[in-house]
C-alpha atoms as a PDB file:
ATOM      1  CA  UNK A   1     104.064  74.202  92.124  1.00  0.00           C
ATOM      2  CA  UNK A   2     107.076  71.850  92.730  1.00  0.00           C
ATOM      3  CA  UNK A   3     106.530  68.805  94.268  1.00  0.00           C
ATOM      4  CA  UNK A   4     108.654  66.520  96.216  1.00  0.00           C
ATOM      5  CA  UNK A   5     108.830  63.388  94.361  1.00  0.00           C
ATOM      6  CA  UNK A   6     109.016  59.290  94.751  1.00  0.00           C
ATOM      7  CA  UNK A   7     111.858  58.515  97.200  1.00  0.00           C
ATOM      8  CA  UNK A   8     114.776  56.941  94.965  1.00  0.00           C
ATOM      9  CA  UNK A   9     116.320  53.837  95.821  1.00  0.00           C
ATOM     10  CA  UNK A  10     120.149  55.455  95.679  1.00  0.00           C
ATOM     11  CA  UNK A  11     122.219  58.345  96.512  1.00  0.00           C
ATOM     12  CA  UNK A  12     122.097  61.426  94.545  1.00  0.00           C
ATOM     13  CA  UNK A  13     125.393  63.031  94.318  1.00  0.00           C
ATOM     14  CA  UNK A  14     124.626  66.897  93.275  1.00  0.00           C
ATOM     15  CA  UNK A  15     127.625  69.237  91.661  1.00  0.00           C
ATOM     16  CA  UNK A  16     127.701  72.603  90.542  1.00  0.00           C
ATOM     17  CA  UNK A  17     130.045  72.713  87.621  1.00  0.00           C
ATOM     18  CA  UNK A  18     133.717  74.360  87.638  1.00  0.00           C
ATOM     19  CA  UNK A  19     134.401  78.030  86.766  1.00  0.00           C
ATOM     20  CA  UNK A  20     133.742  79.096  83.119  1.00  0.00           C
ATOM     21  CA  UNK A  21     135.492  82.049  80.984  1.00  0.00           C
ATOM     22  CA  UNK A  22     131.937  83.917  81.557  1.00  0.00           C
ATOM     23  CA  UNK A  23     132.227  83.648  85.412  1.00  0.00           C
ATOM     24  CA  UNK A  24     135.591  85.017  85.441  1.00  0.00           C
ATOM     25  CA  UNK A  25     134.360  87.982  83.076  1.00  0.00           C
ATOM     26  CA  UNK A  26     131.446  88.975  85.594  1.00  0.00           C
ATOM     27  CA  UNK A  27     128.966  87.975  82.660  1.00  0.00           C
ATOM     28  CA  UNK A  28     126.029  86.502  83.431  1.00  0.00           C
ATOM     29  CA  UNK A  29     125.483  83.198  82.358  1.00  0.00           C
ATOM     30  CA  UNK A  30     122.098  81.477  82.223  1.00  0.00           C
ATOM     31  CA  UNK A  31     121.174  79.042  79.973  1.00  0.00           C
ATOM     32  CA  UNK A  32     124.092  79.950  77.370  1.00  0.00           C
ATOM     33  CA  UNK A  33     125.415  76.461  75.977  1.00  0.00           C
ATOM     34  CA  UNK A  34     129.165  77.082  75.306  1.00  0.00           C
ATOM     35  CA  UNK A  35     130.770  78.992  77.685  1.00  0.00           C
ATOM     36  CA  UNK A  36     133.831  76.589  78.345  1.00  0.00           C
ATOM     37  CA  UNK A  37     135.669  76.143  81.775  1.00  0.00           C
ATOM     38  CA  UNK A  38     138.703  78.141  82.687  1.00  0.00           C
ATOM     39  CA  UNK A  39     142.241  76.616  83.890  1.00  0.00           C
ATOM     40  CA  UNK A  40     140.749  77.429  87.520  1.00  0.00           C
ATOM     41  CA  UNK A  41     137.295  75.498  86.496  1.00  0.00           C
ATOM     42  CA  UNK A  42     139.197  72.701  85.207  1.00  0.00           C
ATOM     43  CA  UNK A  43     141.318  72.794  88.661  1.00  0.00           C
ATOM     44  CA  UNK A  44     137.914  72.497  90.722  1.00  0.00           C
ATOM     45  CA  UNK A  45     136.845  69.586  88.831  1.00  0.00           C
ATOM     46  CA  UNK A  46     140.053  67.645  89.435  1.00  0.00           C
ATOM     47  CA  UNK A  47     139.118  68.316  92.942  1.00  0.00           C
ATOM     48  CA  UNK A  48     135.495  67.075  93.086  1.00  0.00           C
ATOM     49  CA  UNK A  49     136.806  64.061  90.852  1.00  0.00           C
ATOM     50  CA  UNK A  50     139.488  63.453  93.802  1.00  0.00           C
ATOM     51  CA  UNK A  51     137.387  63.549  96.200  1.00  0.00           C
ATOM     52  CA  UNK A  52     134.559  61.709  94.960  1.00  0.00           C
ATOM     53  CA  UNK A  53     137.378  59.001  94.290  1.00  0.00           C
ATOM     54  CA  UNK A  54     137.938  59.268  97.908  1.00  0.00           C
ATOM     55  CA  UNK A  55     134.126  58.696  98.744  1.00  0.00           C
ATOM     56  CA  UNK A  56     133.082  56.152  96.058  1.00  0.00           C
ATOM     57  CA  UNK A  57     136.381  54.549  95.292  1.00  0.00           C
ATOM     58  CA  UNK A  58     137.003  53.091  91.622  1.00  0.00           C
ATOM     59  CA  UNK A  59     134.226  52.610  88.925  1.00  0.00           C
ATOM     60  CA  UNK A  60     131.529  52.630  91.456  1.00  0.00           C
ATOM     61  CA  UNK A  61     128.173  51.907  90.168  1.00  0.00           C
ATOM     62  CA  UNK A  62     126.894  55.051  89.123  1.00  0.00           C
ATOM     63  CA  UNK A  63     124.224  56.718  86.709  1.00  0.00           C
ATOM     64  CA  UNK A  64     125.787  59.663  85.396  1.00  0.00           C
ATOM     65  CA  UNK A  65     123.454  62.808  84.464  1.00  0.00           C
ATOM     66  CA  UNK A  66     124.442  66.078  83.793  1.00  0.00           C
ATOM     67  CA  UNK A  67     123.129  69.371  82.174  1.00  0.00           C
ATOM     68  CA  UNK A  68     123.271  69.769  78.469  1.00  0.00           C
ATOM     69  CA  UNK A  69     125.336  72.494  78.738  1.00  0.00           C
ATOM     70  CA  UNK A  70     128.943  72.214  77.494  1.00  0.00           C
ATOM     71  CA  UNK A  71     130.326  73.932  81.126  1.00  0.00           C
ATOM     72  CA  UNK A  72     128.551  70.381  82.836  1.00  0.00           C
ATOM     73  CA  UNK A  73     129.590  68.131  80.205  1.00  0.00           C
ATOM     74  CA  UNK A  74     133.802  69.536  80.480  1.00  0.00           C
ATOM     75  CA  UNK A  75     132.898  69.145  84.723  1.00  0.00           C
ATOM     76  CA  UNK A  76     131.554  65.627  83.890  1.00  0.00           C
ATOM     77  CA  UNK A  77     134.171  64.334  81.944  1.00  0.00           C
ATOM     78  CA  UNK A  78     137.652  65.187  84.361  1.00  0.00           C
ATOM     79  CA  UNK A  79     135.258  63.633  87.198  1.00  0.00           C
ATOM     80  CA  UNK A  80     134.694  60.217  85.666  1.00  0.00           C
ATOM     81  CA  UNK A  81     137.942  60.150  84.567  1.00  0.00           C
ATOM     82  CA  UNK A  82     138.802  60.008  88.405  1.00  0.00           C
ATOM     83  CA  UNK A  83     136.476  57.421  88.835  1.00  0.00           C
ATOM     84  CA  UNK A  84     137.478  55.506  85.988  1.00  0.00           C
ATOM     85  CA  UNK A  85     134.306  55.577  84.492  1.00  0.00           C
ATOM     86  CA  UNK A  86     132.935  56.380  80.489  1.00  0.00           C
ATOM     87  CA  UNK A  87     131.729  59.906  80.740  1.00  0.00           C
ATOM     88  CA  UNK A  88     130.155  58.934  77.095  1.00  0.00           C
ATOM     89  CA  UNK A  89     128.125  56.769  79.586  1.00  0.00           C
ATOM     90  CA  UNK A  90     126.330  59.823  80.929  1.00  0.00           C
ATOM     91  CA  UNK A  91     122.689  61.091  80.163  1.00  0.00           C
ATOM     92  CA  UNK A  92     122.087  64.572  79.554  1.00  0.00           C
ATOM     93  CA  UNK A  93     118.884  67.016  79.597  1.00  0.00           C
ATOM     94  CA  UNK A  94     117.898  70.363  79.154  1.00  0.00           C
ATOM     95  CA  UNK A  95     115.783  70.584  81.851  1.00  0.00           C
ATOM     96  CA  UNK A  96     119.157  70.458  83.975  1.00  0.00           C
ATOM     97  CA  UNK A  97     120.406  73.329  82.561  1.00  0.00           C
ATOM     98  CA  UNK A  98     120.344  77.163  84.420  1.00  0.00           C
ATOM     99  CA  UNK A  99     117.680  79.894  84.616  1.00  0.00           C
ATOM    100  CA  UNK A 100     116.722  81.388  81.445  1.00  0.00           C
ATOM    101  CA  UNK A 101     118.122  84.851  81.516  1.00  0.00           C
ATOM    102  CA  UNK A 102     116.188  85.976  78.414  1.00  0.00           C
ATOM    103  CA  UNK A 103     117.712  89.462  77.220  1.00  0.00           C
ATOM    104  CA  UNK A 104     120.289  89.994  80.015  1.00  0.00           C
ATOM    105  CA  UNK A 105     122.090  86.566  78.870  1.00  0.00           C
ATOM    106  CA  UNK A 106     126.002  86.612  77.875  1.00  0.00           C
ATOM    107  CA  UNK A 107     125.639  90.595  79.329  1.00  0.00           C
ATOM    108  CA  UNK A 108     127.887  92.064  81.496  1.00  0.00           C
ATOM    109  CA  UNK A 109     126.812  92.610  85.368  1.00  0.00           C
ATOM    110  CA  UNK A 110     127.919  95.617  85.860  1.00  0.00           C
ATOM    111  CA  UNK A 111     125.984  96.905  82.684  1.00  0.00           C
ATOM    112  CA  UNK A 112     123.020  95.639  83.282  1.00  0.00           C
ATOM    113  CA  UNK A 113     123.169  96.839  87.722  1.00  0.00           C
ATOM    114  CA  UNK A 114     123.706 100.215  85.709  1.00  0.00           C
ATOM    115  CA  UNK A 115     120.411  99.687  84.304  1.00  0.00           C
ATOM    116  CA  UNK A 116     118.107  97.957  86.647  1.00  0.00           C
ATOM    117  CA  UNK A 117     119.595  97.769  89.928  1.00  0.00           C
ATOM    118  CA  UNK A 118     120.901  95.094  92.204  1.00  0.00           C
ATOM    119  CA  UNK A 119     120.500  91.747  89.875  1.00  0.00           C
ATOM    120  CA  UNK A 120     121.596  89.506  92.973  1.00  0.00           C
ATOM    121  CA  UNK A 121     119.778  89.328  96.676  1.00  0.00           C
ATOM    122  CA  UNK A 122     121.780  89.120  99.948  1.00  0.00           C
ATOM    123  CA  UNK A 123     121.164  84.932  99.414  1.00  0.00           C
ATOM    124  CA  UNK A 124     122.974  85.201  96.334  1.00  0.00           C
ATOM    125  CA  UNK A 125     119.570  84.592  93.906  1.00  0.00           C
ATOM    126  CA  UNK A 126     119.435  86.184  90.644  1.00  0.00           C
ATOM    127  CA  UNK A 127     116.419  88.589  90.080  1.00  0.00           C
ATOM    128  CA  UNK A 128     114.419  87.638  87.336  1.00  0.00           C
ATOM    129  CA  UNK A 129     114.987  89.571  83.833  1.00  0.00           C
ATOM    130  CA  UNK A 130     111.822  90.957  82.637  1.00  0.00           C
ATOM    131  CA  UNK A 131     111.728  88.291  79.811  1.00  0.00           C
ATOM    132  CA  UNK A 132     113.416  85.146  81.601  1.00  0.00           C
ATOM    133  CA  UNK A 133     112.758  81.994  83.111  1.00  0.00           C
ATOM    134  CA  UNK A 134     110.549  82.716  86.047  1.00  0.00           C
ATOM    135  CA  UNK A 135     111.599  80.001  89.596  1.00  0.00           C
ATOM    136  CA  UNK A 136     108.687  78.679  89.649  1.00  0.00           C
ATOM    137  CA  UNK A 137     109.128  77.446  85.975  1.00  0.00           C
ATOM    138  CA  UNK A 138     112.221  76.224  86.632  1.00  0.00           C
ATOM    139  CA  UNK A 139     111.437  74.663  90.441  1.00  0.00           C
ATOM    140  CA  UNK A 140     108.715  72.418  87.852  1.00  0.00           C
ATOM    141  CA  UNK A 141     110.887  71.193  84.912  1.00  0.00           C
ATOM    142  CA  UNK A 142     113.504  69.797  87.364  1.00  0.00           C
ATOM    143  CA  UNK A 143     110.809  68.526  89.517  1.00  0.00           C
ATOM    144  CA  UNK A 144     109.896  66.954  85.946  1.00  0.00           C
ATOM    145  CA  UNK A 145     112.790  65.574  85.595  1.00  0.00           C
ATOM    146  CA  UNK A 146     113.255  64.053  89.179  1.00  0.00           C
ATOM    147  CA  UNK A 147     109.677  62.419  88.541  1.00  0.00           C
ATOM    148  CA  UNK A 148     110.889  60.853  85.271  1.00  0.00           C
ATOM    149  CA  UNK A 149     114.239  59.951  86.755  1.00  0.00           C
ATOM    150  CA  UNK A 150     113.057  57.881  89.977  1.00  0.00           C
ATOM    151  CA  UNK A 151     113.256  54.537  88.860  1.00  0.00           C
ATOM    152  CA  UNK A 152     116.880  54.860  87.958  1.00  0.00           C
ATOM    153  CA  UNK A 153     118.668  52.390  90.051  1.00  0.00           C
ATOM    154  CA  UNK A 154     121.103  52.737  92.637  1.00  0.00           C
ATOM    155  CA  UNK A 155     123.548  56.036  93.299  1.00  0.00           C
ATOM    156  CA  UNK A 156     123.881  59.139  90.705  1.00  0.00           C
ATOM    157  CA  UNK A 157     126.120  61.743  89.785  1.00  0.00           C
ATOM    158  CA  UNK A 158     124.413  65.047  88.561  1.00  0.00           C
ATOM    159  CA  UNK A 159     126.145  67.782  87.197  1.00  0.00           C
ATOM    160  CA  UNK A 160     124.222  71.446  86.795  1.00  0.00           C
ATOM    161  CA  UNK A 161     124.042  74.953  87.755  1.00  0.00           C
ATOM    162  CA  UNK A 162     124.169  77.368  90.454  1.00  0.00           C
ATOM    163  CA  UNK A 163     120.546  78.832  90.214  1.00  0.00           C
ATOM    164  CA  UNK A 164     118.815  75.201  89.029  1.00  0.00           C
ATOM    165  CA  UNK A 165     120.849  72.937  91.623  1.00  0.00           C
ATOM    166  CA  UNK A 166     119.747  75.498  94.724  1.00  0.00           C
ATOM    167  CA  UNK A 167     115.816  74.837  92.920  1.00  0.00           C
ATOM    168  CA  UNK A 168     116.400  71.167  92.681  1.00  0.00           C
ATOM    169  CA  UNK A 169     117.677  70.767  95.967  1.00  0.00           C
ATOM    170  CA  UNK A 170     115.170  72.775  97.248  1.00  0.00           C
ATOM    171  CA  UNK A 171     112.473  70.316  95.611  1.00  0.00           C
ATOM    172  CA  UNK A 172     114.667  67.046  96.980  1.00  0.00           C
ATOM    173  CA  UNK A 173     114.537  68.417 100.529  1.00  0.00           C
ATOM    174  CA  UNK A 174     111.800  69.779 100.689  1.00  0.00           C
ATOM    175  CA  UNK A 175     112.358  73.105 101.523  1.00  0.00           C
ATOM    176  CA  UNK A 176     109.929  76.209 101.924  1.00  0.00           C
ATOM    177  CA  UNK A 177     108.984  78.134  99.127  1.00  0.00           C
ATOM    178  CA  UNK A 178     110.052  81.457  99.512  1.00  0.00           C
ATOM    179  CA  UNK A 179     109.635  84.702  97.844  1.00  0.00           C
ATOM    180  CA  UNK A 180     110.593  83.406  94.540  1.00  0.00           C
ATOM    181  CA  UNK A 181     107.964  80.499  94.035  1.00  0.00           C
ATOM    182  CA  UNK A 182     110.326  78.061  94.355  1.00  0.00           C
ATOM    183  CA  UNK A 183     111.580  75.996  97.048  1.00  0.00           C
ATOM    184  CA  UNK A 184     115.420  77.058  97.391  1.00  0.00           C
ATOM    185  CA  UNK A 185     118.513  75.900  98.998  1.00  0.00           C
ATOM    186  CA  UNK A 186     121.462  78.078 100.101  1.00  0.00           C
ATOM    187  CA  UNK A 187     124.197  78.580  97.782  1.00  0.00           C
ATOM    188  CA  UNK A 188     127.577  76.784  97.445  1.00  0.00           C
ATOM    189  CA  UNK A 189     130.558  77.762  95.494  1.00  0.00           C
ATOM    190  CA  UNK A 190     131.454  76.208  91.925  1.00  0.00           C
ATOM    191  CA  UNK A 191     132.537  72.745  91.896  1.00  0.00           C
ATOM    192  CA  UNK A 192     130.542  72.171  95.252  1.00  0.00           C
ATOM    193  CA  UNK A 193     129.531  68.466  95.792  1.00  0.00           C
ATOM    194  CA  UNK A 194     126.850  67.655  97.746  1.00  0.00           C
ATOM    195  CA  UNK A 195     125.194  64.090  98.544  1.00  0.00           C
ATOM    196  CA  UNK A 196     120.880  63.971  99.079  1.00  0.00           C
ATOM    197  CA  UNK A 197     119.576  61.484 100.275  1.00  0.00           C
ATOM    198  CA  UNK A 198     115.537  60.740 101.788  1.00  0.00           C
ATOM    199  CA  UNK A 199     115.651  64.178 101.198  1.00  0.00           C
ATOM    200  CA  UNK A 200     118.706  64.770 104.016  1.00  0.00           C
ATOM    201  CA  UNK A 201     121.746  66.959 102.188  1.00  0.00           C
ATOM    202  CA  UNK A 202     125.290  66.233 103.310  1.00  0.00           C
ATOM    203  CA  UNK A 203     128.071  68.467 101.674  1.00  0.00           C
ATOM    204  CA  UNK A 204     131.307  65.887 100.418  1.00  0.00           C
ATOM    205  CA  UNK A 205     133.410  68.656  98.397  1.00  0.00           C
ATOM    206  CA  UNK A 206     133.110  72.247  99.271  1.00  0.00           C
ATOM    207  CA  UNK A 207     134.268  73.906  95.630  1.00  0.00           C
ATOM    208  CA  UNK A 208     136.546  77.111  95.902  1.00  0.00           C
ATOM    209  CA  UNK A 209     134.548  78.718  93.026  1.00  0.00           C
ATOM    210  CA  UNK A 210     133.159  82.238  94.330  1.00  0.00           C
ATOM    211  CA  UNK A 211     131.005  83.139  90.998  1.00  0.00           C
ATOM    212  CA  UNK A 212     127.011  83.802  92.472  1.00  0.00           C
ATOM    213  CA  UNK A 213     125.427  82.430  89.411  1.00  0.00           C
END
């Protein structure tokens, strides 16, 4: 069961990476390490790098974290550059990283909806594949991390997922646990920027990304 945990002393600014080359295929993603950014993912995070410059100004004081994935790390980098930060600075950790899509990761959508079904709900949530990462597992190893994380001082950039941002949000807010065991957030579109803070969620970039997962 996810908790909510120890109210941070800082902002937490929350992103959900740019478009990658599996996105624009229709493949599903998951926890897949290199699946690099397109021209139009590298567009978004100029964008949330502008306008996080606009919110912060220059080299704010800022703990960057982001997902061990390579997708979070290209996101990461164009940001700080607009904030005239080190993105070698940054922390990174799996338990950051997207949903575990066991056997139907790096497949095609439409291949596997010709096999099971309907893999997305009307809220845009993946269904679980038989052998992934269940929401409740993933709802507690970012609620891990947030509990490790607390003390770290002052305001935070985080750059993750679709799927594991709506769980960690969820957790941060507080939200209900629904259906899924896991507390969940709505969705937002790729490169989506959103500031939490004593568990309140204000949006400061709205991405144009359109990818569910």
């Amino acid at each position: 069961m996810a908790t909510i945990p120890t109210e941070r002393r800082g902002r937490d600014f929350v992103a959900r990476h740019g478009e990658t080359v599996f996105n624009a295929a229709r493949r599903l993603q998951g926890d897949a390490h290199h699946t690099p950014l397109t021209r139009t993912g590298f567009a978004q995070a100029e964008e949330m790098g502008r306008a996080l410059r606009a919110a912060l100004g220059a080299k704010p004081t800022l703990t960057m974290w982001a997902s061990s994935a390579g997708r979070a790390l290209q996101t990461l980098a164009i940001v700080a550059e607009h904030l005239e930060l080190d993105w070698h600075d940054a922390r990174h950790d799996d338990r950051l990283m997207e949903i575990g899509m066991g056997s139907w990761g790096g497949r095609y959508y439409a291949d596997v909806i010709g096999e099971v079904g309907p893999v997305i709900d009307e809220r845009g949530l993946l269904r679980v594949a038989p052998d992934g990462e269940r929401y409740e597992a993933l709802a507690a190893r970012v609620s891990s991390w947030l509990a490790d994380t607390a003390d770290d001082a002052g305001d935070r950039l985080v750059i993750m997922h679709g799927i594991s941002s709506r769980v960690m949000r969820g957790v941060m807010t507080g939200a209900p646990v629904d259906g899924f065991g896991a507390p969940v957030c709505g969705s937002h579109p790729q490169g989506t920027v959103t500031m939490l803070e004593r568990g309140r969620e204000t949006v400061v970039h709205l991405g144009t990304g359109h990818a569910p997962a």
